[in-house]
Protein backbone atom coordinates (compact mmCIF):
# COMPACT_ATOMS: atom_id res chain seq x y z
CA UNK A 1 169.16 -59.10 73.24
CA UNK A 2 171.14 -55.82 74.55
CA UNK A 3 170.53 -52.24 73.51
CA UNK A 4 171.60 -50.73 70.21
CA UNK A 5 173.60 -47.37 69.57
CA UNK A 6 174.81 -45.67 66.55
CA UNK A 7 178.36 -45.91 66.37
CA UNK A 8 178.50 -42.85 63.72
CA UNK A 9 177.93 -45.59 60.50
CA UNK A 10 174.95 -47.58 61.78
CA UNK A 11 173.38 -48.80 64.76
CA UNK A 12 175.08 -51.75 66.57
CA UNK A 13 174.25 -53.38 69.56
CA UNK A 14 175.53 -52.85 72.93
CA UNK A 15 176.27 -54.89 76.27
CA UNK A 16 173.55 -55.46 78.22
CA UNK A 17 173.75 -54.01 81.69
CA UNK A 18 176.18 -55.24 84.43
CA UNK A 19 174.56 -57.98 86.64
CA UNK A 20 175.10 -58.55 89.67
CA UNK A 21 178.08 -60.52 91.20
CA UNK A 22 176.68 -64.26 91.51
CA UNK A 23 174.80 -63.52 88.06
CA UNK A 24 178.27 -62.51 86.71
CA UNK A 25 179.17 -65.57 84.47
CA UNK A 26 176.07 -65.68 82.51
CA UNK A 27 176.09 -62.59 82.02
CA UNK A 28 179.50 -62.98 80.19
CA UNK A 29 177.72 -65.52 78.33
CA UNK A 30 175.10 -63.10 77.26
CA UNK A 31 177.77 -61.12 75.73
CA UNK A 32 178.42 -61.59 72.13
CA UNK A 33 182.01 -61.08 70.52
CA UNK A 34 181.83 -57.50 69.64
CA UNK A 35 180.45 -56.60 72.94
CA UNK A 36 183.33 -58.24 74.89
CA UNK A 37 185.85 -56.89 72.80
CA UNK A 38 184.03 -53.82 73.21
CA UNK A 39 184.17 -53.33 76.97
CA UNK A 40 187.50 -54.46 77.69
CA UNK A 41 188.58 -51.80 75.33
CA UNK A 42 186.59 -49.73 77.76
CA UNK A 43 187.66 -50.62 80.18
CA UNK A 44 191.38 -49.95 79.81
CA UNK A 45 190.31 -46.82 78.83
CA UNK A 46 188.77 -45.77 81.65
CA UNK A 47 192.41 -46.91 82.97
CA UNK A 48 193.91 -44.48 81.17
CA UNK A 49 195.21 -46.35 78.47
CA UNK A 50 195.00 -44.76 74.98
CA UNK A 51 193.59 -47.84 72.87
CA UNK A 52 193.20 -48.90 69.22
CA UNK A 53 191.38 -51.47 67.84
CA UNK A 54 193.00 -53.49 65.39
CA UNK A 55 191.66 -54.06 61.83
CA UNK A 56 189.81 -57.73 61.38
CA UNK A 57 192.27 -59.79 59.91
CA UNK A 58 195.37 -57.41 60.90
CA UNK A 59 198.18 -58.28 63.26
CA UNK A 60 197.62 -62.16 63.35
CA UNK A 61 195.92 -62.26 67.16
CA UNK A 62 196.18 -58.81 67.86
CA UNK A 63 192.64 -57.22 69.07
CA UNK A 64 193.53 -54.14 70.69
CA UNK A 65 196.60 -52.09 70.91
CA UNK A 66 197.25 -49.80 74.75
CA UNK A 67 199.56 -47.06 74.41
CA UNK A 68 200.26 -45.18 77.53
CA UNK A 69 203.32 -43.46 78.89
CA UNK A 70 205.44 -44.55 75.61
CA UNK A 71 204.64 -48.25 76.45
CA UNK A 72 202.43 -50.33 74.22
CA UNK A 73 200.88 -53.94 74.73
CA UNK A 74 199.00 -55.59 72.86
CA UNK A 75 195.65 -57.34 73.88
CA UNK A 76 193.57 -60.77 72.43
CA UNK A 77 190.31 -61.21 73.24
CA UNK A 78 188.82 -64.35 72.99
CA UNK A 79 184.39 -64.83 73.73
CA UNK A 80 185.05 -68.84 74.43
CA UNK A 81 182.26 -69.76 76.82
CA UNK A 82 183.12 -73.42 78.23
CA UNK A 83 186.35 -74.67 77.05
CA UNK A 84 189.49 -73.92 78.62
CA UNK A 85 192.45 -71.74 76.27
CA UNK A 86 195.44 -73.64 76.40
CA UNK A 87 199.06 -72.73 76.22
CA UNK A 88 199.29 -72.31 72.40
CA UNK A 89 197.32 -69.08 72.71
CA UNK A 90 200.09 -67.83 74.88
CA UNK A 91 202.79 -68.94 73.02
CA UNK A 92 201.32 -67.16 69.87
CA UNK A 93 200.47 -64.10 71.80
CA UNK A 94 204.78 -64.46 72.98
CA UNK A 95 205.40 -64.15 69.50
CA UNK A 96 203.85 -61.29 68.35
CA UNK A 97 204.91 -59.41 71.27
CA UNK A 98 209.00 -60.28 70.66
CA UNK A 99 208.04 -60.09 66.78
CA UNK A 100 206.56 -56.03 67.33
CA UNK A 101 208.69 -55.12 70.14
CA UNK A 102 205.65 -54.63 72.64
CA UNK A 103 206.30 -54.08 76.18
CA UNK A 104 203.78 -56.91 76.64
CA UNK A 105 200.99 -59.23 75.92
CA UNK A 106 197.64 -59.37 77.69
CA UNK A 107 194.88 -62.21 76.76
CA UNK A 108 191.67 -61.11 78.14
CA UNK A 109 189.03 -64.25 77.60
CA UNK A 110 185.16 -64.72 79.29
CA UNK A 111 186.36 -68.65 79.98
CA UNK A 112 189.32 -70.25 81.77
CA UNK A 113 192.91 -70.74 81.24
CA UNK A 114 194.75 -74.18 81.63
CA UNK A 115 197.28 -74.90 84.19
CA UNK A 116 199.67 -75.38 80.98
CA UNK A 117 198.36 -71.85 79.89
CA UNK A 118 199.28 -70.00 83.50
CA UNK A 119 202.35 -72.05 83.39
CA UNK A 120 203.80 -70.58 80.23
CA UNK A 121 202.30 -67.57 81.02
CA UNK A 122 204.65 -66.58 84.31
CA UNK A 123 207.66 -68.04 82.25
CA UNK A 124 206.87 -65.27 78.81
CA UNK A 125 205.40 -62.48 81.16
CA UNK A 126 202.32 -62.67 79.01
CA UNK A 127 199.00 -61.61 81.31
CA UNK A 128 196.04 -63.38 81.45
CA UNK A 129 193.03 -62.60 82.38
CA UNK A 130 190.23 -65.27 82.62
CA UNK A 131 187.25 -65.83 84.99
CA UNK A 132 186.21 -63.42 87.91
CA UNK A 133 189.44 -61.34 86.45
CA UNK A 134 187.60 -61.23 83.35
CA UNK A 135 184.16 -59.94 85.29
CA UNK A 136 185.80 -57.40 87.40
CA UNK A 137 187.73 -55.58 84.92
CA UNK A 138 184.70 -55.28 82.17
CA UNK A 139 182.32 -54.27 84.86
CA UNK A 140 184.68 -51.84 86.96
CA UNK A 141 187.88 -51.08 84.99
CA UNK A 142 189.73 -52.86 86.87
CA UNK A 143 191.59 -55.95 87.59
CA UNK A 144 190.95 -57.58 91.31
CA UNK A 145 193.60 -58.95 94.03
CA UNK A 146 195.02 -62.16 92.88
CA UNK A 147 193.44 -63.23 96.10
CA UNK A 148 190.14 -63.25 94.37
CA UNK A 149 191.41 -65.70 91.44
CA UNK A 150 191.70 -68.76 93.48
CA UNK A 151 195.38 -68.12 94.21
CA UNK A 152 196.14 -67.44 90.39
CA UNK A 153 198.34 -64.11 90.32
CA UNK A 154 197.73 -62.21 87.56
CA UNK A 155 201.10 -61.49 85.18
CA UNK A 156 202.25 -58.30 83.83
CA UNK A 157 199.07 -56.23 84.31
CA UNK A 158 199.70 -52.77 83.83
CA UNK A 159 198.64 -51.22 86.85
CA UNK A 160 195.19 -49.27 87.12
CA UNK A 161 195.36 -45.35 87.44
CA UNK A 162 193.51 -43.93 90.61
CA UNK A 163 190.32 -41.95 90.03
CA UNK A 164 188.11 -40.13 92.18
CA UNK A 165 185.00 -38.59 91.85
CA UNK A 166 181.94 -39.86 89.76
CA UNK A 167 183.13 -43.23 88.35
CA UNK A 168 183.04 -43.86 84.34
CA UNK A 169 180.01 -46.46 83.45
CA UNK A 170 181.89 -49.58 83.39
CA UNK A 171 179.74 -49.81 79.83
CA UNK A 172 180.42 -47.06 77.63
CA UNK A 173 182.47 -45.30 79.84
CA UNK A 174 180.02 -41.95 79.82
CA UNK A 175 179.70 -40.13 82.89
CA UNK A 176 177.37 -41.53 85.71
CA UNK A 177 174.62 -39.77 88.62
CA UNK A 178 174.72 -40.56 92.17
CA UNK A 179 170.63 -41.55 92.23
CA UNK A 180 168.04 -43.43 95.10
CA UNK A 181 166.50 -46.72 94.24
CA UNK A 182 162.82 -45.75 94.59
CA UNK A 183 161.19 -49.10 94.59
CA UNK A 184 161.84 -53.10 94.54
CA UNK A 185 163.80 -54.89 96.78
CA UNK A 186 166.73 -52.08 96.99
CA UNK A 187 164.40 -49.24 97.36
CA UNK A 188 166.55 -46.40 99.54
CA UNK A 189 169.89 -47.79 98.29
CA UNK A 190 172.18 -45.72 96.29
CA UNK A 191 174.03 -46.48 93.07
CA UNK A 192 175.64 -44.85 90.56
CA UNK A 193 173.16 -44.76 86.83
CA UNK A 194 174.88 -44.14 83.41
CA UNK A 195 173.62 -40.67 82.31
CA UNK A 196 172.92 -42.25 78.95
CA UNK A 197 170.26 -44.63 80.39
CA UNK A 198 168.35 -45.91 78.98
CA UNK A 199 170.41 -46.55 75.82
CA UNK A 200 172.73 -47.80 78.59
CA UNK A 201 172.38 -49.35 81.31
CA UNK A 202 175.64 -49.48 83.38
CA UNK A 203 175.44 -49.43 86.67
CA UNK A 204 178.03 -49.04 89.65
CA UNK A 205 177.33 -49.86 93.75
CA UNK A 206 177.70 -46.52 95.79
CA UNK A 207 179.77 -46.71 98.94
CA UNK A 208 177.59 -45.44 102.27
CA UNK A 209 179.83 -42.26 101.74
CA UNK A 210 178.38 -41.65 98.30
CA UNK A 211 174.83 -41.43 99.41
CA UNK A 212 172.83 -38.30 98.09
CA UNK A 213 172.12 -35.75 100.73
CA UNK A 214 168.34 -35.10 101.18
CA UNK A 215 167.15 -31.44 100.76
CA UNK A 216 164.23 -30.27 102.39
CA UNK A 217 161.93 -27.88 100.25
CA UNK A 218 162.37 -25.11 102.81
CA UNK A 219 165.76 -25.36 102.17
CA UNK A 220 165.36 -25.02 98.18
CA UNK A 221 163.77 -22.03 98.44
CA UNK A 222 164.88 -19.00 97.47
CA UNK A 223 162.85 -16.09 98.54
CA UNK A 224 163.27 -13.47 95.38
CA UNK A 225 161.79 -9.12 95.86
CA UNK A 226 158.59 -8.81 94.93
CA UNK A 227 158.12 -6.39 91.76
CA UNK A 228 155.10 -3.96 90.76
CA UNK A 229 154.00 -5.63 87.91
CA UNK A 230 154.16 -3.35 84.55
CA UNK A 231 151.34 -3.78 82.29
CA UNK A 232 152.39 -2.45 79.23
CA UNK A 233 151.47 -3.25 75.28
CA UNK A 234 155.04 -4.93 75.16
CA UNK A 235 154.23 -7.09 78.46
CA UNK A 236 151.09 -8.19 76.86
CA UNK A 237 152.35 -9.04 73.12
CA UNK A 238 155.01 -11.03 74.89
CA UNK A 239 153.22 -12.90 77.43
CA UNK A 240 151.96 -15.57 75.07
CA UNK A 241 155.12 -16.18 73.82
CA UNK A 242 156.97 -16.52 77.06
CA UNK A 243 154.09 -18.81 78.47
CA UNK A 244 154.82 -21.23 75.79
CA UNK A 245 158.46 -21.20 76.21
CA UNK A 246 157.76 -22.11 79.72
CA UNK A 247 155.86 -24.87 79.06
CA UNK A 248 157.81 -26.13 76.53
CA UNK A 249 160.59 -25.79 79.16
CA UNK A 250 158.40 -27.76 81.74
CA UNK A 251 158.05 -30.55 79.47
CA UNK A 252 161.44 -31.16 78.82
CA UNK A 253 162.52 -31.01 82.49
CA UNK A 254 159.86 -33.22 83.19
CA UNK A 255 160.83 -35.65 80.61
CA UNK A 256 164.59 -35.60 81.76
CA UNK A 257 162.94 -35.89 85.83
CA UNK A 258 161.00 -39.33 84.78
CA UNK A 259 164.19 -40.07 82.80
CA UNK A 260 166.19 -39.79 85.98
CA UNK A 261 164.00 -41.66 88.03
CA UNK A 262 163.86 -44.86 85.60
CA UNK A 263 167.48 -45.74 86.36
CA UNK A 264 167.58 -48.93 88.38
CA UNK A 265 170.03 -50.77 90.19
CA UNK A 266 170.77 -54.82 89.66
CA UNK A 267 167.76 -56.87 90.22
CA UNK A 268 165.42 -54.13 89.38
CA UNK A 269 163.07 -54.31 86.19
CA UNK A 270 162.81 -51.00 83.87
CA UNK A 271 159.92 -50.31 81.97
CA UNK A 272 161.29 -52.34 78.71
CA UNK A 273 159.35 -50.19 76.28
CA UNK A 274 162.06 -47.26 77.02
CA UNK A 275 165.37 -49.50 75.82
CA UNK A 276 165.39 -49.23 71.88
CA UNK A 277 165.50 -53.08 70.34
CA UNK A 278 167.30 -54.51 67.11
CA UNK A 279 165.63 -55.58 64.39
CA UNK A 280 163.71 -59.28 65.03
CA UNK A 281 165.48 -61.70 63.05
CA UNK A 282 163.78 -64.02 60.46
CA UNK A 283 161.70 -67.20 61.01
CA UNK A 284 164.80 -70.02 61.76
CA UNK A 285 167.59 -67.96 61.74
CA UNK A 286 170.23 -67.04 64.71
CA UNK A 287 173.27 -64.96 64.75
CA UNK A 288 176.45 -66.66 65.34
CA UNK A 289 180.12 -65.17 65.91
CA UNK A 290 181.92 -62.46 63.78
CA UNK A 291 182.17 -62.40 59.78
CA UNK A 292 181.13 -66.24 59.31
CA UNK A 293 182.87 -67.71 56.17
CA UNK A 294 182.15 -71.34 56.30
CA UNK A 295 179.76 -73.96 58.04
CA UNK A 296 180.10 -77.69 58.60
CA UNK A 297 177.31 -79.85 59.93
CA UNK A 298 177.31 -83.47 61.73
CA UNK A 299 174.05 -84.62 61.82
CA UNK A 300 174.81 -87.52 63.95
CA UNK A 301 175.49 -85.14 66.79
CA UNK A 302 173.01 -82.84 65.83
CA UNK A 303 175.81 -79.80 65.93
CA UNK A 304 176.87 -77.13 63.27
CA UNK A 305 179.62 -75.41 63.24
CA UNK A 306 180.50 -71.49 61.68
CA UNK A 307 184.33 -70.17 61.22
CA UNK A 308 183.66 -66.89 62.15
CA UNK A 309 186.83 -64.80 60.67
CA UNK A 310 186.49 -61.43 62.88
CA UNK A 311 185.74 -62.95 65.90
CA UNK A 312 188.00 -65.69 65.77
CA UNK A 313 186.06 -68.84 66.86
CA UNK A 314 184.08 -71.04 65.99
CA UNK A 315 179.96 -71.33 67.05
CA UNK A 316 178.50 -74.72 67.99
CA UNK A 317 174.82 -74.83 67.04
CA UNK A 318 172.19 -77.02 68.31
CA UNK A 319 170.75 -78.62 65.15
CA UNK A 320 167.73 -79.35 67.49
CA UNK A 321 166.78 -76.11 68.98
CA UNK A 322 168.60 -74.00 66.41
CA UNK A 323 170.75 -71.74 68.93
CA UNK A 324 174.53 -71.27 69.68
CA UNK A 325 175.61 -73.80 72.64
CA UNK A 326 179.13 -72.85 72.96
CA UNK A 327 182.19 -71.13 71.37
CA UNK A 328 185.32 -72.89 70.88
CA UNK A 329 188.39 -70.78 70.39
CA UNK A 330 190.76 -71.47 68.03
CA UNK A 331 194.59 -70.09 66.50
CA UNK A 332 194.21 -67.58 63.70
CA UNK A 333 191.58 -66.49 61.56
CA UNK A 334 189.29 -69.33 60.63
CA UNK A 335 187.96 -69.35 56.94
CA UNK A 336 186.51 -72.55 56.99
CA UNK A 337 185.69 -75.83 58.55
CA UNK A 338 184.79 -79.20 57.80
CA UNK A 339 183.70 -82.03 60.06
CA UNK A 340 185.04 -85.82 60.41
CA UNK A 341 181.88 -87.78 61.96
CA UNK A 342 183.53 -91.01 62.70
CA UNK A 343 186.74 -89.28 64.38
CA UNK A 344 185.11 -86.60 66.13
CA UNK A 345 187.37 -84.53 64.51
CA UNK A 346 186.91 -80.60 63.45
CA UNK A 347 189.16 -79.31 60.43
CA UNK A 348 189.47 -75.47 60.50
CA UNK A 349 191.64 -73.55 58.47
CA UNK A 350 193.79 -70.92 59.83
CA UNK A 351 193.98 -68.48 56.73
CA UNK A 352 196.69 -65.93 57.66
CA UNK A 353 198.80 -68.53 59.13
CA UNK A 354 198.77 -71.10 56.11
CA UNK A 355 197.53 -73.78 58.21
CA UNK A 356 194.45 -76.26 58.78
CA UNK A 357 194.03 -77.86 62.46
CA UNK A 358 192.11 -80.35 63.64
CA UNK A 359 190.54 -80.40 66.81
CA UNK A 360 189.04 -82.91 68.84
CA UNK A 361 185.54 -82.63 69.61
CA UNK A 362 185.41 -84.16 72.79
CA UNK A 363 188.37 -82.53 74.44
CA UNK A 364 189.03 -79.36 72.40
CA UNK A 365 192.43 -80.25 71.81
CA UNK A 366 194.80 -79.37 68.53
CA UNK A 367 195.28 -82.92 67.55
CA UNK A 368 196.83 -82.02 63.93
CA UNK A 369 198.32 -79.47 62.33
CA UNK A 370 198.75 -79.23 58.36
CA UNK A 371 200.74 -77.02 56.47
CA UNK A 372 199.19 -75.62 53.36
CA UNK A 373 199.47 -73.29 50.61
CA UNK A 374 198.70 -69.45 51.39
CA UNK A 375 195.39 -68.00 52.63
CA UNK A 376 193.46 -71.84 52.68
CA UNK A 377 189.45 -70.86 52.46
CA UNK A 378 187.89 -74.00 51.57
CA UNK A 379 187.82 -77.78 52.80
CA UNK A 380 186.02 -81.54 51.86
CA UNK A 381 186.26 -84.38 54.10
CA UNK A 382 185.83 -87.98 52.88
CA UNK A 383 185.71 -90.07 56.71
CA UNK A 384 185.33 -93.06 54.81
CA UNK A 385 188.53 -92.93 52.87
CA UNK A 386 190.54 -90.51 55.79
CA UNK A 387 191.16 -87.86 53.07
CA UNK A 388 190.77 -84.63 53.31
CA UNK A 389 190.28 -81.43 50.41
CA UNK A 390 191.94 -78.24 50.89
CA UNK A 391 191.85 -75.31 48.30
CA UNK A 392 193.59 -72.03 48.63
CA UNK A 393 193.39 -68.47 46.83
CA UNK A 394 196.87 -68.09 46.12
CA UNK A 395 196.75 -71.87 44.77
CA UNK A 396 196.27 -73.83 41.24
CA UNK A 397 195.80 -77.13 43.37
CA UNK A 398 193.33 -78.97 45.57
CA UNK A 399 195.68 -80.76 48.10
CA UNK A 400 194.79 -84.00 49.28
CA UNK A 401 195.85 -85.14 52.75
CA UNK A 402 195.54 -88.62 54.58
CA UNK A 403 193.76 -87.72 57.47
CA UNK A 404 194.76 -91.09 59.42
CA UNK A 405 198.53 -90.23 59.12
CA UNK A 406 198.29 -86.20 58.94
CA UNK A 407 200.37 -86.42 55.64
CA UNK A 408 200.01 -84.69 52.25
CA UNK A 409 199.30 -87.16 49.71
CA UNK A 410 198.75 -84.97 46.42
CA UNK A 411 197.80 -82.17 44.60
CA UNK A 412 194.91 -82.21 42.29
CA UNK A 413 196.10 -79.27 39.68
CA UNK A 414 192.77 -77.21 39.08
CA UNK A 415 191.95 -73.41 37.61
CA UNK A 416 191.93 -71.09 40.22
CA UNK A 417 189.63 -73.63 42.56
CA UNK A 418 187.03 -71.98 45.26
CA UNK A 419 184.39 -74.13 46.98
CA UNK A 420 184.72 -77.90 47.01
CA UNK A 421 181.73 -80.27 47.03
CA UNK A 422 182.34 -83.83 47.87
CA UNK A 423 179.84 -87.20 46.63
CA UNK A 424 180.99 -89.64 48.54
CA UNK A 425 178.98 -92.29 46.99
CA UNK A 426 180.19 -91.81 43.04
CA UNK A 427 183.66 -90.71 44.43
CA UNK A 428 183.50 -87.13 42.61
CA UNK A 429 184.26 -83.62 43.73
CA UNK A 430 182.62 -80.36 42.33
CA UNK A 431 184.66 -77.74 42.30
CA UNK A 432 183.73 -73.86 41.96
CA UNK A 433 186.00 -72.17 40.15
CA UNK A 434 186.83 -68.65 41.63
CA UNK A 435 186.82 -66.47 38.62
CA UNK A 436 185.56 -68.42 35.59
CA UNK A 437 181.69 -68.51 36.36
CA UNK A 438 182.08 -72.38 36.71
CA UNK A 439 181.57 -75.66 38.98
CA UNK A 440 184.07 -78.50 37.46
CA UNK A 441 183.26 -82.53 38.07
CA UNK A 442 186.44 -84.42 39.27
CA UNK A 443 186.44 -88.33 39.38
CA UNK A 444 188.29 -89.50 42.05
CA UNK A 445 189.02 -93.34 40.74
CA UNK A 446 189.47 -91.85 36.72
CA UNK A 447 191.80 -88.57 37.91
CA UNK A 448 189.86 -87.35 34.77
CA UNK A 449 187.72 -83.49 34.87
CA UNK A 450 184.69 -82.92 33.41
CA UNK A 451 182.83 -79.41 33.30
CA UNK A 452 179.80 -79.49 34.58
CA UNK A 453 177.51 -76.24 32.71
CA UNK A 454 175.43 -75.28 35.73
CA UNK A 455 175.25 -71.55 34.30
CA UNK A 456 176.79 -68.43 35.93
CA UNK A 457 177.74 -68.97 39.60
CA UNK A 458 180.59 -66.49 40.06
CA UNK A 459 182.60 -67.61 43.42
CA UNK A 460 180.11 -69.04 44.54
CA UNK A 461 179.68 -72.18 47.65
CA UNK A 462 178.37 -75.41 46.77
CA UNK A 463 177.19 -78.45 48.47
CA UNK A 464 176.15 -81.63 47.07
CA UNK A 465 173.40 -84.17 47.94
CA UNK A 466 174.41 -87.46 45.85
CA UNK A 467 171.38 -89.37 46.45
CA UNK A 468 168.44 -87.09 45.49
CA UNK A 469 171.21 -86.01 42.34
CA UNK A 470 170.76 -82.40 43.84
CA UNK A 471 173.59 -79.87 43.89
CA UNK A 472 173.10 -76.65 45.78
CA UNK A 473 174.77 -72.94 45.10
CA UNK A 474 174.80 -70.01 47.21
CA UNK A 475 175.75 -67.38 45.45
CA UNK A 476 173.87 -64.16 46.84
CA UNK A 477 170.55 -66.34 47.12
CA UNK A 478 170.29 -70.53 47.55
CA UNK A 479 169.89 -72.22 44.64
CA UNK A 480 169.33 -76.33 43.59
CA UNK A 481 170.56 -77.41 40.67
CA UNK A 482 169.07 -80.71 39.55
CA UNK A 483 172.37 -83.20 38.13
CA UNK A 484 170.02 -85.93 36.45
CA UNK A 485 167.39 -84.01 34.30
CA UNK A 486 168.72 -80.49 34.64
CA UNK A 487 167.01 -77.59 35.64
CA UNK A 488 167.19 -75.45 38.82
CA UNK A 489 164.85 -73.31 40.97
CA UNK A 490 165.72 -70.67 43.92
CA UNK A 491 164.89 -71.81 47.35
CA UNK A 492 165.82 -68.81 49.61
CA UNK A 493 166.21 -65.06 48.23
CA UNK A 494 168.43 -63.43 51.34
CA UNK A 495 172.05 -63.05 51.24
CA UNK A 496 173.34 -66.67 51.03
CA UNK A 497 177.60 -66.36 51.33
CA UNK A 498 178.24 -70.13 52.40
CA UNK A 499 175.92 -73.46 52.93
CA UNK A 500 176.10 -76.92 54.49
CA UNK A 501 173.40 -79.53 54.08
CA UNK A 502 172.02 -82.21 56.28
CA UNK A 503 170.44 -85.10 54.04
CA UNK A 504 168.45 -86.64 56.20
CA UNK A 505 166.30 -84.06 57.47
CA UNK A 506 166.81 -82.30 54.37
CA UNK A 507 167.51 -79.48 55.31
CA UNK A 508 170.35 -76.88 54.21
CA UNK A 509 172.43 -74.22 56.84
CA UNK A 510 172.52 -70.62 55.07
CA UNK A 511 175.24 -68.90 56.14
CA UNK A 512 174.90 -64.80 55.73
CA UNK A 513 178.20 -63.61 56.40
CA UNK A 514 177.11 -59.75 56.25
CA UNK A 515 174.67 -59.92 58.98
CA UNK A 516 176.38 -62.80 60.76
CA UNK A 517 173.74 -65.40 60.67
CA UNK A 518 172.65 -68.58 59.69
CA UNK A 519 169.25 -69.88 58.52
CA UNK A 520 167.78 -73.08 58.15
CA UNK A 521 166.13 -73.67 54.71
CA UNK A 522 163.69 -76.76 54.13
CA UNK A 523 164.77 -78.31 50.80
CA UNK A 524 161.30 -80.03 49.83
């Protein structure tokens, strides 16, 4: 876990310190979305780019905007630990950047790019920046020789403005000391320390020019007159006073001295105690990517899966071990997802663009695209029957596709429809409606709806568990609602935004989309 600041609103957390070079790609990993949007934005600062962050949601794939000598480009930045982008990334980035007028289009990711990708890439004079690119220019501000990217020339960049003197902390860009490794395995080397450690930790290499001079304490001294003391009733009123001003002085250079001397190079261990911490999270919960709307689980693989709607991805959680394995990057702003077993296949909705994907599993390749009605936020998947439930806020239907063929089938006209809920077994799907306080019971064989009085649920998410008659609500806290005898109970008080259950552990996924976590809640 890195170090927290306060960012003027609240305290967030920051990158952890730069590693050192063969360390370089897990420490990427380490990284979490904001962070790594974070330091590039840094980064081309320190560049002397002007830059503004767009807001979530704004600007289709647009993260960051550079302005400098009346030129503007725009930026994507995309977390995605082990899959490669592809060219569709590009190709959307291409848009945008003929759509705005932009002089140009940078993608800055902390994975790899395709072939296909680099391809398209040197035909749109989009830039991409992937790999050891991606690890120089967050940890130095700036981009290396295309002779360090395995041949791969780098497209477009805007070129780096010269600085001299005291470098900027490739972190948070604050100003940085020239200091002397005192002990480990570095002890004598020089290195540049962020003057803000140890809230940060940045760290640059000194060249052998840059080493501090020593000064010898003859040299230091100054020899000053010596005075006739003057004992006088003022002298000795004030003498008390002044002797505690000095030693309140004292302390505080001695503080800043020790302060000084804690700054390490890479490799070496601080004393931990002095980094401030966030806040431990909760028994069974982890955080997962930015603004989480929607979870999908696969028990058979023992994998979960959040559509994080800031960040732009989607997390991969270990059922098993209950931690984030991967990232898989996707087009748009994903609002939900839902999970075909049998196929391997992911749906994920694409909300601005009016579009659910699927993507293969074992590739991490668009397989299918589906157009829908605007702003889609909420999906069912029957594997069984290859159908597949979308519902969409500016929409009076559920649409029904054929998953096999990738072709709408229907529309199920509904009241302003929210979450879905499918029973696979009795062929029925709950529906929450978005404004009327209610979940509605569709049969699937009858095409007849019943309502279903499960009280006051608001816009709420619901999941269903057919065999033990359960159905579950989040709606601010989790909530079971018993189908056969009535009757419900509250199973876990936090802030419960989305859920996804796995039946044969019986467990349920609690998705918090304010603090961007999930927690797993027994259901006994």
């Amino acid at each position: 876990m890195g170090d927290v600041r306060w960012d003027g609103t609240r305290w967030v957390e920051v990158a952890p310190a730069a590693p050192a070079p063969d360390a370089g790609a897990e420490w990427l990993r380490s990284l979490d979305w904001r962070q790594f949007e974070d330091l590039v934005a840094r980064a081309y600062q320190a560049q002397g780019f002007a830059v503004t962050p767009t807001q979530s949601g704004a600007d289709g794939g647009i993260d960051l905007v550079l302005s400098r000598g009346g030129e503007r480009w725009f930026v994507q930045c995309k977390h995605w630990k082990a899959w490669k982008v592809g060219a569709s990334l590009v190709r959307e980035m291409r848009g945008l950047v003929a759509h705005h007028g932009a002089s140009g289009g940078i993608i800055v990711i902390s994975g790899r790019f395709s072939e296909d990708a680099y391809a398209f890439a040197r035909e749109s004079g989009i830039q991409l920046v992937g790999g050891p690119a991606t690890l120089a220019l967050v940890t130095t501000g700036q981009l290396p020789d295309a002779s360090l990217l395995g041949g791969t020339a780098q497209v477009g960049a805007p070129t780096a403005a010269p600085h001299s003197g005291p470098p900027r902390c490739p972190v948070c860009t604050s100003p940085m000391v020239l200091q002397r490794a005192r002990r480990g395995a570095h002890r004598g080397e020089s290195f540049w320390g962020c003057v803000r450690f140890p809230s940060c930790r940045g760290i640059v290499p000194a060249q052998p020019s840059e080493a501090p001079r020593a000064t010898t304490a003859a040299g230091a001294r100054r020899a000053s007159p010596r005075r006739r003391p003057v004992r006088s009733l003022v002298t000795a009123l004030l003498a008390p006073v002044a002797g505690i001003a000095v030693m309140i002085l004292g302390l505080n250079l001695l503080g800043g001295f020790l302060d000084t001397q804690a700054r390490v190079s890479p490799g070496w261990r601080p004393d931990q105690t002095m980094a401030p911490t966030a806040d431990p999270l909760p028994p069974r919960t982890i955080r997962v990517g930015g603004q989480p709307m929607g979870i999908a689980i696969d028990p058979g693989r023992h994998r979960g899966y959040t559509a994080n709607f800031d960040s732009g991805d989607v997390s991969v959680i270990d059922l098993d071990h209950l931690e984030v394995v991967d990232t898989m990057d996707v087009p748009g702003r994903p609002s939900a997802v839902a999970i075909d077993p049998q196929r391997g296949v992911l749906w994920v909705t694409d909300y601005n663009a009016a579009r659910v994907r699927g993507i293969d599993l074992a590739t991490g390749d668009e397989i299918a695209t589906l157009k829908v009605d605007k702003h889609p936020d909420h999906l069912a998947v029957d594997p069984k029957k290859h159908r597949l439930y979308v519902t969409c806020r500016e929409s009076e239907n559920v649409l029904v596709f054929n998953t096999a063929k990738n072709k709408r089938l229907t529309a199920i006209k509904a009241s302003k429809p929210g979450s879905l809920a499918l029973d696979i077994a009795n062929q029925q799907l709950y529906v929450a409606g978005r404004s009327a306080s209610n979940v509605y019971r569709y049969d699937l064989r009858t095409k007849e709806w019943e309502r279903a009085a499960f009280g006051s649920l608001g816009a709420a998410e619901i999941a269903v568990d057919s065999d033990r008659g359960r159905l579950y609500v989040a709606d601010g806290s989790l909530s079971e609602r018993n189908l056969v005898v009535g009757g419900s109970r509250t199973l876990h008080d936090s802030n419960a935004s989305a859920l996804a259950l796995d039946t044969g552990s019986e467990t349920a996924y609690v998705v918090d989309t304010e603090a961007e976590t999930v927690t797993a809640v027994t259901l006994d």
